[in-house]
PDB file of N, CA and C in Angstrom:
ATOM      1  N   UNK A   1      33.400  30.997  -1.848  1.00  0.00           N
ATOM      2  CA  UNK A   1      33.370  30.638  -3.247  1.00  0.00           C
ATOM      3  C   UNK A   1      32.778  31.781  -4.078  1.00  0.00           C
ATOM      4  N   UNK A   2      31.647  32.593  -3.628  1.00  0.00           N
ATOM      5  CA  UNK A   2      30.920  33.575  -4.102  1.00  0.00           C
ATOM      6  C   UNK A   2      32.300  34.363  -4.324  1.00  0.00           C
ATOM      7  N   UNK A   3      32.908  34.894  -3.549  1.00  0.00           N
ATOM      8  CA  UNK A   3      34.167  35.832  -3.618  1.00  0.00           C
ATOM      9  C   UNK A   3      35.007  35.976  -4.860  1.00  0.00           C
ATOM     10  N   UNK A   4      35.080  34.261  -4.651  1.00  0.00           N
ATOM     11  CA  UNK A   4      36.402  34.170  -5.404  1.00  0.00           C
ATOM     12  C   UNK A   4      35.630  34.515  -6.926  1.00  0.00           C
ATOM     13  N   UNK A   5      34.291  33.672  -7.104  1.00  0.00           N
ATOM     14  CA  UNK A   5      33.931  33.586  -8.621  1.00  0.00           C
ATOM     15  C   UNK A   5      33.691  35.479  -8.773  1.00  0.00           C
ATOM     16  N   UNK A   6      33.314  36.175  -8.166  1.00  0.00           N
ATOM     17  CA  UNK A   6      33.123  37.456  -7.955  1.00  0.00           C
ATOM     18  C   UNK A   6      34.906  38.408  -8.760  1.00  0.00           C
ATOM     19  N   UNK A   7      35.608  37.740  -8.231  1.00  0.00           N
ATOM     20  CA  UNK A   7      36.879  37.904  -8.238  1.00  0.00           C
ATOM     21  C   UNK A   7      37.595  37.948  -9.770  1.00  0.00           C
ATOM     22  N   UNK A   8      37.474  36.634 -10.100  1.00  0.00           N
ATOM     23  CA  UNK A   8      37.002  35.925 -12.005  1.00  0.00           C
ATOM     24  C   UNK A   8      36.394  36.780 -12.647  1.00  0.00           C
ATOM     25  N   UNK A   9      35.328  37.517 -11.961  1.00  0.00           N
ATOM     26  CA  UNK A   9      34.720  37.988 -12.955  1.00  0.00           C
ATOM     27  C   UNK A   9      35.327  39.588 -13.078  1.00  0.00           C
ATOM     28  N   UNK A  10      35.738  39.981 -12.758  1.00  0.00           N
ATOM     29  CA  UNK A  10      36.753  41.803 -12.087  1.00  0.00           C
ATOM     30  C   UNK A  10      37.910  41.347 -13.209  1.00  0.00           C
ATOM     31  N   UNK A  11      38.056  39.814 -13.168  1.00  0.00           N
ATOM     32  CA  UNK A  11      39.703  39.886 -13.957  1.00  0.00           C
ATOM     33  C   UNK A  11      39.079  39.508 -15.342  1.00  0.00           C
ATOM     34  N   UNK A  12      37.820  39.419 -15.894  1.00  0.00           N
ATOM     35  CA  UNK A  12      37.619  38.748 -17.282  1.00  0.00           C
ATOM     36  C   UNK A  12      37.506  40.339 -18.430  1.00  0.00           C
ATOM     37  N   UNK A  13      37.728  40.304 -19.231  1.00  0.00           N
ATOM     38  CA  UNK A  13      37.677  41.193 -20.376  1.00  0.00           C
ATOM     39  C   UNK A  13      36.255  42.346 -20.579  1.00  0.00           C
ATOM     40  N   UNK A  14      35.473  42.180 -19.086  1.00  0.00           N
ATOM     41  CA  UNK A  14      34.322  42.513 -19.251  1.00  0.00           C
ATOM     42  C   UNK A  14      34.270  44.193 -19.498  1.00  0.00           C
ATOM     43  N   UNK A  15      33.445  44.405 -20.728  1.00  0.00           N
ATOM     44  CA  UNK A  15      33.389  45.565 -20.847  1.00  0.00           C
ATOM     45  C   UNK A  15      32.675  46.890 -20.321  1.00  0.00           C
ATOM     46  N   UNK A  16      31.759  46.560 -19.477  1.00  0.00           N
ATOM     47  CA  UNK A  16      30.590  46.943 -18.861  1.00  0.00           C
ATOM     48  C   UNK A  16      31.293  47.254 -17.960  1.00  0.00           C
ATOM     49  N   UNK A  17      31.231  48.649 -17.584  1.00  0.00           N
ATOM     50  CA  UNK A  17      31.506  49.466 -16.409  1.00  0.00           C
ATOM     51  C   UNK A  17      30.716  49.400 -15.051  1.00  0.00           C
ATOM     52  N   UNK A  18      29.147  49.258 -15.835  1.00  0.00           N
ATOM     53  CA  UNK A  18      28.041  49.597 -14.569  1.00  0.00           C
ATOM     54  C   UNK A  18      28.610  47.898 -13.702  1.00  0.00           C
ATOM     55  N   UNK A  19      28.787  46.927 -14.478  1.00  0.00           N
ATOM     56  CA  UNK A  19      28.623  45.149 -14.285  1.00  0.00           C
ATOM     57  C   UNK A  19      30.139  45.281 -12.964  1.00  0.00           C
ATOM     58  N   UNK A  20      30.799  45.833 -13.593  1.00  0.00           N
ATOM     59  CA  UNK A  20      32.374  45.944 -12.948  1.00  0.00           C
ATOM     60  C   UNK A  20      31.970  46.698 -11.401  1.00  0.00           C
ATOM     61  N   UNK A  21      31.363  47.717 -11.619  1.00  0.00           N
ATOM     62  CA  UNK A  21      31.130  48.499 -10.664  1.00  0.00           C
ATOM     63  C   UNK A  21      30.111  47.674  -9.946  1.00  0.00           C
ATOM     64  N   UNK A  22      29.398  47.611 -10.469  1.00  0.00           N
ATOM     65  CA  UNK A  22      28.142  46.243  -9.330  1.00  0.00           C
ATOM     66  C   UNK A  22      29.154  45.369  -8.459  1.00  0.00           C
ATOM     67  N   UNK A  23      29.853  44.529  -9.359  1.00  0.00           N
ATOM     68  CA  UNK A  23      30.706  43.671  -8.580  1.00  0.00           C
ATOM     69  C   UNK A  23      31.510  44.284  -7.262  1.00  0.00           C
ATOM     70  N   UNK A  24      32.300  45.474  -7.850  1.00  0.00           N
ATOM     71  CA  UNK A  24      33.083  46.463  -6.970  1.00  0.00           C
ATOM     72  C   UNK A  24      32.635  46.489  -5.592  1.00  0.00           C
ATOM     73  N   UNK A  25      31.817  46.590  -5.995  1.00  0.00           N
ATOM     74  CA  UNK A  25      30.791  47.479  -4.654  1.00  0.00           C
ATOM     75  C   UNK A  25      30.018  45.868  -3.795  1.00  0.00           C
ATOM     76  N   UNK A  26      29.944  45.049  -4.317  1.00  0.00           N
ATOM     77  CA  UNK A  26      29.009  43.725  -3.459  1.00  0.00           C
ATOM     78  C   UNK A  26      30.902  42.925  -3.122  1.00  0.00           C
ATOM     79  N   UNK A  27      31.839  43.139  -3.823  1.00  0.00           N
ATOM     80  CA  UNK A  27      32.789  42.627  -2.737  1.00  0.00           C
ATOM     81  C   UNK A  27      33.466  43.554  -1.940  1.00  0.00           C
ATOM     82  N   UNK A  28      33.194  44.815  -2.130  1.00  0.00           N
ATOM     83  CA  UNK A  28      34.073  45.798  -0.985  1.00  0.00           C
ATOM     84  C   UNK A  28      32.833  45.830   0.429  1.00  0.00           C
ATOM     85  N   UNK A  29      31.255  46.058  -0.063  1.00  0.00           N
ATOM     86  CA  UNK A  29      30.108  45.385   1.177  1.00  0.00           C
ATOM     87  C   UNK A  29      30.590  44.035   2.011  1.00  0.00           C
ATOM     88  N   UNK A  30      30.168  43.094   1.067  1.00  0.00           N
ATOM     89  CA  UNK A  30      31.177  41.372   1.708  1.00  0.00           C
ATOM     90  C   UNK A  30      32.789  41.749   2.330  1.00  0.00           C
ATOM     91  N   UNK A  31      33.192  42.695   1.854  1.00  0.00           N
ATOM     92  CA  UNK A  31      34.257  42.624   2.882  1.00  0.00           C
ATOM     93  C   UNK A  31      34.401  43.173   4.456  1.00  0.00           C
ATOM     94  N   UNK A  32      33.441  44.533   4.045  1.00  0.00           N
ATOM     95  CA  UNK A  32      33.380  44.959   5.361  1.00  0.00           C
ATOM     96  C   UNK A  32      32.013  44.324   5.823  1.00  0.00           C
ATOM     97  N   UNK A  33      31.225  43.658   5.872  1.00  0.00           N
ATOM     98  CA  UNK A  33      30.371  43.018   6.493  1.00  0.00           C
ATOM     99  C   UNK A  33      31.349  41.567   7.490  1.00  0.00           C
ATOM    100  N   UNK A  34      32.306  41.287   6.656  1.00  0.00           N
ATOM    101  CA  UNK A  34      33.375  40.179   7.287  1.00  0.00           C
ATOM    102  C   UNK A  34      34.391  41.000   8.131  1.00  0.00           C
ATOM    103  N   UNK A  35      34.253  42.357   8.274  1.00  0.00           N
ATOM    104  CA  UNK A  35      35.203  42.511   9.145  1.00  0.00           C
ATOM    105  C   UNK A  35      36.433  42.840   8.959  1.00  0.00           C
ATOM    106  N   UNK A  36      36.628  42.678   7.084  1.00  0.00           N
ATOM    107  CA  UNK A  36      37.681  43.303   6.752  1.00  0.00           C
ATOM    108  C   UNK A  36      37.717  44.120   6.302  1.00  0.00           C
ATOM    109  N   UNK A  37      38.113  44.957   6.851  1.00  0.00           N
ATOM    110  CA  UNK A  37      38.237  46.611   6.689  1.00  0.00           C
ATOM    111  C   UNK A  37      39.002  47.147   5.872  1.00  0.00           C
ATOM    112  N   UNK A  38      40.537  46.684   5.650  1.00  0.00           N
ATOM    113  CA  UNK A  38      41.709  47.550   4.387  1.00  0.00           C
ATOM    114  C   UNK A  38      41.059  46.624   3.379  1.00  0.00           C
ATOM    115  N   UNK A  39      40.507  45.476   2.726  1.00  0.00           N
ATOM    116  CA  UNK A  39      40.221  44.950   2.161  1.00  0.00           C
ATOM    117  C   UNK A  39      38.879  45.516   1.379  1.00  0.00           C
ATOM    118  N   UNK A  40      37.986  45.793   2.249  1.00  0.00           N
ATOM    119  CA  UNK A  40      36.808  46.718   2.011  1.00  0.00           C
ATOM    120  C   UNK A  40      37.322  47.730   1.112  1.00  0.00           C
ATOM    121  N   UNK A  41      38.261  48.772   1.982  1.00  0.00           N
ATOM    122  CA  UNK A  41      38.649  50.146   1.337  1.00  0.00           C
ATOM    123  C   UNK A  41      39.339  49.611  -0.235  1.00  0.00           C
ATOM    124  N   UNK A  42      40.082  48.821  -0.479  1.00  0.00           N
ATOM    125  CA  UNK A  42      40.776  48.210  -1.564  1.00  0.00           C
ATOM    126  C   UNK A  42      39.816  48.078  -2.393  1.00  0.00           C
ATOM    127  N   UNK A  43      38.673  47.612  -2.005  1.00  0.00           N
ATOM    128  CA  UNK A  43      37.057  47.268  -3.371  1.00  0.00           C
ATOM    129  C   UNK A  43      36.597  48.817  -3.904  1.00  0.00           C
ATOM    130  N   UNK A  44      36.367  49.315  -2.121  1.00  0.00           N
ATOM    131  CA  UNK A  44      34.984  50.552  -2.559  1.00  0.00           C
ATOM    132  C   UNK A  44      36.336  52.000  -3.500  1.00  0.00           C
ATOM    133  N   UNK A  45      37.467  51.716  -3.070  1.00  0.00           N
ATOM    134  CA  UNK A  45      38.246  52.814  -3.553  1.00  0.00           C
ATOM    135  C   UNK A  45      37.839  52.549  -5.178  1.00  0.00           C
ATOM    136  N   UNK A  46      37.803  51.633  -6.054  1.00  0.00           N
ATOM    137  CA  UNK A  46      37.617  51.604  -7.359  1.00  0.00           C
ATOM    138  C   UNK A  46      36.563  52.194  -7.463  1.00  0.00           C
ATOM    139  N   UNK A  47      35.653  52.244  -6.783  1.00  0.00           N
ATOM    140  CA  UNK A  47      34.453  53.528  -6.922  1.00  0.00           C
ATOM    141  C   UNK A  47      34.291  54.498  -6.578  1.00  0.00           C
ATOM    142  N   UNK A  48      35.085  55.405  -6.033  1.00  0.00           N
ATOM    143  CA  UNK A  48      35.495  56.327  -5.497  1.00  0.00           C
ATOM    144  C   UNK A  48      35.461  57.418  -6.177  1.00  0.00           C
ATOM    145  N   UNK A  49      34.653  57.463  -7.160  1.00  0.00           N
ATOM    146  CA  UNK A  49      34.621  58.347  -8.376  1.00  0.00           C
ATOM    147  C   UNK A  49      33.513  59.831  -8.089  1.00  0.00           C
ATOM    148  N   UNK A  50      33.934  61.045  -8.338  1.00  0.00           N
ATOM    149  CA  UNK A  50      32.626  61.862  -8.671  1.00  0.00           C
ATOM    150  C   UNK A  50      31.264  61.533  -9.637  1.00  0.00           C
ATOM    151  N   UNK A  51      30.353  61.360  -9.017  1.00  0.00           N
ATOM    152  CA  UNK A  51      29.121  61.040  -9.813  1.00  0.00           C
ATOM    153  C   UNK A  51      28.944  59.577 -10.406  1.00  0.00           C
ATOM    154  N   UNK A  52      29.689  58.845 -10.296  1.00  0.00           N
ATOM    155  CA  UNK A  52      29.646  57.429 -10.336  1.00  0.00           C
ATOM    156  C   UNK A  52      28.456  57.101  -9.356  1.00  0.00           C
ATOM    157  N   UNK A  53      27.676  56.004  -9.936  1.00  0.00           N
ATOM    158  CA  UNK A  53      26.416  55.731  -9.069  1.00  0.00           C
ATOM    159  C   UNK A  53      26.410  54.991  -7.827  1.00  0.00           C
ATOM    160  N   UNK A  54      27.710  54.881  -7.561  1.00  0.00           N
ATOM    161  CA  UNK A  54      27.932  53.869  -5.915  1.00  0.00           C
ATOM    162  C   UNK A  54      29.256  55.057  -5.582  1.00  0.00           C
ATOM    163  N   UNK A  55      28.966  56.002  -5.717  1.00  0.00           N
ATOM    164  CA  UNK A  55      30.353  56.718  -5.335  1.00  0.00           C
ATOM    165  C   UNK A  55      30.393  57.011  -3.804  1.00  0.00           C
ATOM    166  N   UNK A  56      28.965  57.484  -3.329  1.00  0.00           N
ATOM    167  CA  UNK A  56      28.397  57.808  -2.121  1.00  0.00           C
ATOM    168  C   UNK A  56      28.575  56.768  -1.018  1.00  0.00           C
ATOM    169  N   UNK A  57      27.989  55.737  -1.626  1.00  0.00           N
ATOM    170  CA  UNK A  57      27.829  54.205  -0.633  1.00  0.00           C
ATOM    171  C   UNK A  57      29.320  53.927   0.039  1.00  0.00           C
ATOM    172  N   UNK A  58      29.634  54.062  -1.198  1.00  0.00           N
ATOM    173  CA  UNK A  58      31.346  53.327  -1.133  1.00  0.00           C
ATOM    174  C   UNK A  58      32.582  54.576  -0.210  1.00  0.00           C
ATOM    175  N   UNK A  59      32.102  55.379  -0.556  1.00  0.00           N
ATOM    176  CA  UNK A  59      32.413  56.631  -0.064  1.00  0.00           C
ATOM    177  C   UNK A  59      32.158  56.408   1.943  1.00  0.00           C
ATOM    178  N   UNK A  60      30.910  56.761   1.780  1.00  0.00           N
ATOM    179  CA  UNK A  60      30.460  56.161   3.599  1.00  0.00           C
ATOM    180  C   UNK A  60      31.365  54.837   4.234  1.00  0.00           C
ATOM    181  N   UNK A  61      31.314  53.704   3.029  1.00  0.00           N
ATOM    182  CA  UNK A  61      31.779  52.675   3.863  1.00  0.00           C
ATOM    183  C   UNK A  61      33.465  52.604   4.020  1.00  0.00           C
ATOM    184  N   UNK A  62      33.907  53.171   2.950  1.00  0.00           N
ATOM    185  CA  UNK A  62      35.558  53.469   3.371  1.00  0.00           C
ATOM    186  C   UNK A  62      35.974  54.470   4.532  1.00  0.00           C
ATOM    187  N   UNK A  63      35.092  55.312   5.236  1.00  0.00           N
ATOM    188  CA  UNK A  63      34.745  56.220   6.004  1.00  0.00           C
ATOM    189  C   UNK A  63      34.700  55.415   7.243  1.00  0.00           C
ATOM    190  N   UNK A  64      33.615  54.045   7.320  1.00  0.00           N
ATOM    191  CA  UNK A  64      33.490  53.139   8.495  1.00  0.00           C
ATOM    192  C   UNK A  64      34.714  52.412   8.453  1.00  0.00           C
ATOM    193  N   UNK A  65      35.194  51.866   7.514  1.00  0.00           N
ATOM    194  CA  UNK A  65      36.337  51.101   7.818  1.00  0.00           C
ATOM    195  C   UNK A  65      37.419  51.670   8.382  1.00  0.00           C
ATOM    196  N   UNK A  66      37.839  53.156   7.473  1.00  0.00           N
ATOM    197  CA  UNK A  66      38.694  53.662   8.226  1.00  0.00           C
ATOM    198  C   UNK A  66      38.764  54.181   9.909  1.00  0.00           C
ATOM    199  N   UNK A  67      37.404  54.293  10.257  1.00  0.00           N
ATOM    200  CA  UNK A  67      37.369  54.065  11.709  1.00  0.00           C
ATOM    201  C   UNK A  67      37.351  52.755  12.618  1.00  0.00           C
ATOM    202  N   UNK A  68      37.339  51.889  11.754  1.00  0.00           N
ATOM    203  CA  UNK A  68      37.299  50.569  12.302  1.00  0.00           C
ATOM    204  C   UNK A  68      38.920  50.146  12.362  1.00  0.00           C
ATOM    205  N   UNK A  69      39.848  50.661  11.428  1.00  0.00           N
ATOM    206  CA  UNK A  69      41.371  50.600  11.345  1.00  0.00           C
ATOM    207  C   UNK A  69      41.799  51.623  12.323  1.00  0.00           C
ATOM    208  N   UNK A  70      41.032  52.585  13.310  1.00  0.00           N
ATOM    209  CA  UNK A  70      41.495  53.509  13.799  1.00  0.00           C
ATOM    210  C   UNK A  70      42.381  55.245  13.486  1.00  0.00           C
ATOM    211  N   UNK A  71      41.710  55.152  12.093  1.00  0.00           N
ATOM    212  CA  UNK A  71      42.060  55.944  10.986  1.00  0.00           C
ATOM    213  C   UNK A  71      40.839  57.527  11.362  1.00  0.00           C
ATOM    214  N   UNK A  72      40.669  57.784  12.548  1.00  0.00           N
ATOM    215  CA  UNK A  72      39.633  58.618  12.487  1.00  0.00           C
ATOM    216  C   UNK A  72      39.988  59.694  11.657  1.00  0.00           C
ATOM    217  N   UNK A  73      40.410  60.271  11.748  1.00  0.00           N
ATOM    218  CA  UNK A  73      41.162  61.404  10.778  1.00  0.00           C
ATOM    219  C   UNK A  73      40.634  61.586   9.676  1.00  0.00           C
ATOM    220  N   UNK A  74      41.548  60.500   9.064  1.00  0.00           N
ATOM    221  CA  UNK A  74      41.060  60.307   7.513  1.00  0.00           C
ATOM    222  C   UNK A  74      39.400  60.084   7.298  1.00  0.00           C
ATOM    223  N   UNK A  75      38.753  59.240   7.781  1.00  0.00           N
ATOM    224  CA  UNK A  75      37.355  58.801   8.314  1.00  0.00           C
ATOM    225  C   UNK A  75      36.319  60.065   8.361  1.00  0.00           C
ATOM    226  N   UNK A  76      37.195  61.075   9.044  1.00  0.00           N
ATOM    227  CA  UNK A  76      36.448  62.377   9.058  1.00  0.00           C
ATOM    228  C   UNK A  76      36.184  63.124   7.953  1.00  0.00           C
ATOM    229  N   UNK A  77      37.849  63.350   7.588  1.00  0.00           N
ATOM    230  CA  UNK A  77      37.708  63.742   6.256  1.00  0.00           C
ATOM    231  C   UNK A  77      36.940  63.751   5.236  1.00  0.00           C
ATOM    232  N   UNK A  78      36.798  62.118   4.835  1.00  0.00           N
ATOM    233  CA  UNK A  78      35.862  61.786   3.989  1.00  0.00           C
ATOM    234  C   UNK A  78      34.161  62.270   3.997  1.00  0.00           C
ATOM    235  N   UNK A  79      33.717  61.651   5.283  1.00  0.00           N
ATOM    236  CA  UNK A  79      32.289  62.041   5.701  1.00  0.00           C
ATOM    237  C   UNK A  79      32.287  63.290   6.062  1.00  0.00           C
ATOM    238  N   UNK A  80      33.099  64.886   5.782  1.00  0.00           N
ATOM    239  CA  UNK A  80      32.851  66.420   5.453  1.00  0.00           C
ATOM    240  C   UNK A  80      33.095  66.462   3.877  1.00  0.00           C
ATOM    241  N   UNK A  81      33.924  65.237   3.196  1.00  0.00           N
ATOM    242  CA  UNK A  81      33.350  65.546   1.438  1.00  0.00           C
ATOM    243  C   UNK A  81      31.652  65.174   1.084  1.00  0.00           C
ATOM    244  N   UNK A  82      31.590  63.934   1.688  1.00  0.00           N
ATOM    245  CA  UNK A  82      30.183  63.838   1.302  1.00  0.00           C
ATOM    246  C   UNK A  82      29.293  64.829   1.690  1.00  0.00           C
ATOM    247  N   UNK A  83      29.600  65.511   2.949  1.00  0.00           N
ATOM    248  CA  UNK A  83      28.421  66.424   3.600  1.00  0.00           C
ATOM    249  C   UNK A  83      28.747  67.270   2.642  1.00  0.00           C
ATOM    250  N   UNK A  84      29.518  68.267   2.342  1.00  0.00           N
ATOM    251  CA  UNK A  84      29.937  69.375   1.202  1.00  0.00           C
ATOM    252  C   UNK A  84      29.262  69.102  -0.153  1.00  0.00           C
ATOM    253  N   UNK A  85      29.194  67.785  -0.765  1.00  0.00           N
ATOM    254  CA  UNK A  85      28.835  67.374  -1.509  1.00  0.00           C
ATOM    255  C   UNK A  85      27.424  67.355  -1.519  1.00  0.00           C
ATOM    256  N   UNK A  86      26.446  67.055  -0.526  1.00  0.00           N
ATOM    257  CA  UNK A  86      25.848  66.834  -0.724  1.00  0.00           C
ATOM    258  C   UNK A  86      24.744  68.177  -0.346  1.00  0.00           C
ATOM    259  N   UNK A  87      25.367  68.757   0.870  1.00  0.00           N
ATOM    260  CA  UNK A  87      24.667  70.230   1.141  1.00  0.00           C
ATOM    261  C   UNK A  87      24.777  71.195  -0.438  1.00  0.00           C
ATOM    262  N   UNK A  88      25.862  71.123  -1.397  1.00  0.00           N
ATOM    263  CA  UNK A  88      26.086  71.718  -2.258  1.00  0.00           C
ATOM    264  C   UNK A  88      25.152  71.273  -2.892  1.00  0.00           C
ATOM    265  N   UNK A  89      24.463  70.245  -3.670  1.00  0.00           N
ATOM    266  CA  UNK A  89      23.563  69.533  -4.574  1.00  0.00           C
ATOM    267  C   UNK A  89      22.066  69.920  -3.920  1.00  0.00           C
ATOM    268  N   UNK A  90      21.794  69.927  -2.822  1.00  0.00           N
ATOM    269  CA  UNK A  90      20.899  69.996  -1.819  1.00  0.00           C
ATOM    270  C   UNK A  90      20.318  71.089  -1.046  1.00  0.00           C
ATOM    271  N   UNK A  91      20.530  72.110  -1.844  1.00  0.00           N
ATOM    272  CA  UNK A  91      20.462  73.306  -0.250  1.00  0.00           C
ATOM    273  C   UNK A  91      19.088  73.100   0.424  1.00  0.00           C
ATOM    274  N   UNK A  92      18.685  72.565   0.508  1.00  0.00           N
ATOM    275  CA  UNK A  92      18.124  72.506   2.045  1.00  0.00           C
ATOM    276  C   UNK A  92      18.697  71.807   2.561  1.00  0.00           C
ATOM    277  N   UNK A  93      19.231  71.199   2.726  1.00  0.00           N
ATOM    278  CA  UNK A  93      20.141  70.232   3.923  1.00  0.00           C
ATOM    279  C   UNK A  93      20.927  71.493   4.385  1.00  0.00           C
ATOM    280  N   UNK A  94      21.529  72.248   3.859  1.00  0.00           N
ATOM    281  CA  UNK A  94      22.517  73.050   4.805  1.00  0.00           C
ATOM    282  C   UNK A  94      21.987  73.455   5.823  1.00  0.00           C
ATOM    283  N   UNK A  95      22.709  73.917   7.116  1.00  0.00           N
ATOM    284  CA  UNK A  95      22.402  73.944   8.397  1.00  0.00           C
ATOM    285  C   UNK A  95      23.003  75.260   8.625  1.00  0.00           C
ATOM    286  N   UNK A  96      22.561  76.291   9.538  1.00  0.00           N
ATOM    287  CA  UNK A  96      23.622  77.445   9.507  1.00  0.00           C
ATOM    288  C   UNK A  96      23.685  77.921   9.048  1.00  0.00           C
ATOM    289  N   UNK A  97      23.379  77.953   8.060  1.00  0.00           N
ATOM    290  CA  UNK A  97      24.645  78.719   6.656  1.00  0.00           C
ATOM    291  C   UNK A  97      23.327  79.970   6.203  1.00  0.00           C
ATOM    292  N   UNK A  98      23.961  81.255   6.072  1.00  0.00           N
ATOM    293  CA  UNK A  98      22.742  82.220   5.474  1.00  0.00           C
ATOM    294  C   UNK A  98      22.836  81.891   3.922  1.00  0.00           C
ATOM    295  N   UNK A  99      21.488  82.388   3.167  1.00  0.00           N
ATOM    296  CA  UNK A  99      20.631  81.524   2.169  1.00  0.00           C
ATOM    297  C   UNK A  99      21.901  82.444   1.455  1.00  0.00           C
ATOM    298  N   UNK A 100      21.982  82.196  -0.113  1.00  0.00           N
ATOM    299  CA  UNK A 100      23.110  82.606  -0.666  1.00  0.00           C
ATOM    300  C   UNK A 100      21.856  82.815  -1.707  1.00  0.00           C
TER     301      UNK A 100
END
């Protein structure tokens, strides 16, 4: 029932991005916490944004699902944008790499 009213609220006129994106992100979680995985990716992809504040989360968990669909590939892919992403924002996290 949570879902569905969750659902209602994605389709109402709401103008609030952050409210939309909250929702986004607690039914693409509820989905892959249930096990559904293309369903998951279908939520967290609407957040899938550069610098969006669940971009990361949602980012990781379309990453698990797609290994849970047997999608390693793609799965990989994703989790070397976040690392790039985030060694770039971060230099100390980089590993290896001479200091620039």
């Amino acid at each position: 029932q949570s879902i569905s009213q969750l659902n209602d609220f994605m389709n109402s006129d709401l103008d609030d991005q952050t409210l939309k994106d909250a929702a986004y992100l607690t039914l693409g979680l509820s989905s892959f916490n249930l096990g559904k995985w293309q369903e998951a990716i279908d939520y967290l992809s609407h957040l899938n944004q550069d610098g969006g504040p669940y971009a990361n989360q949602a980012r990781l968990h379309i990453g698990m699902s797609l290994e849970k669909l047997g999608r390693s590939d793609e799965a990989e892919e994703i989790y070397k944008q976040i690392l790039n992403e985030q060694t770039a924002n971060n230099p100390g996290l980089r590993v290896n790499q001479p200091n620039q």
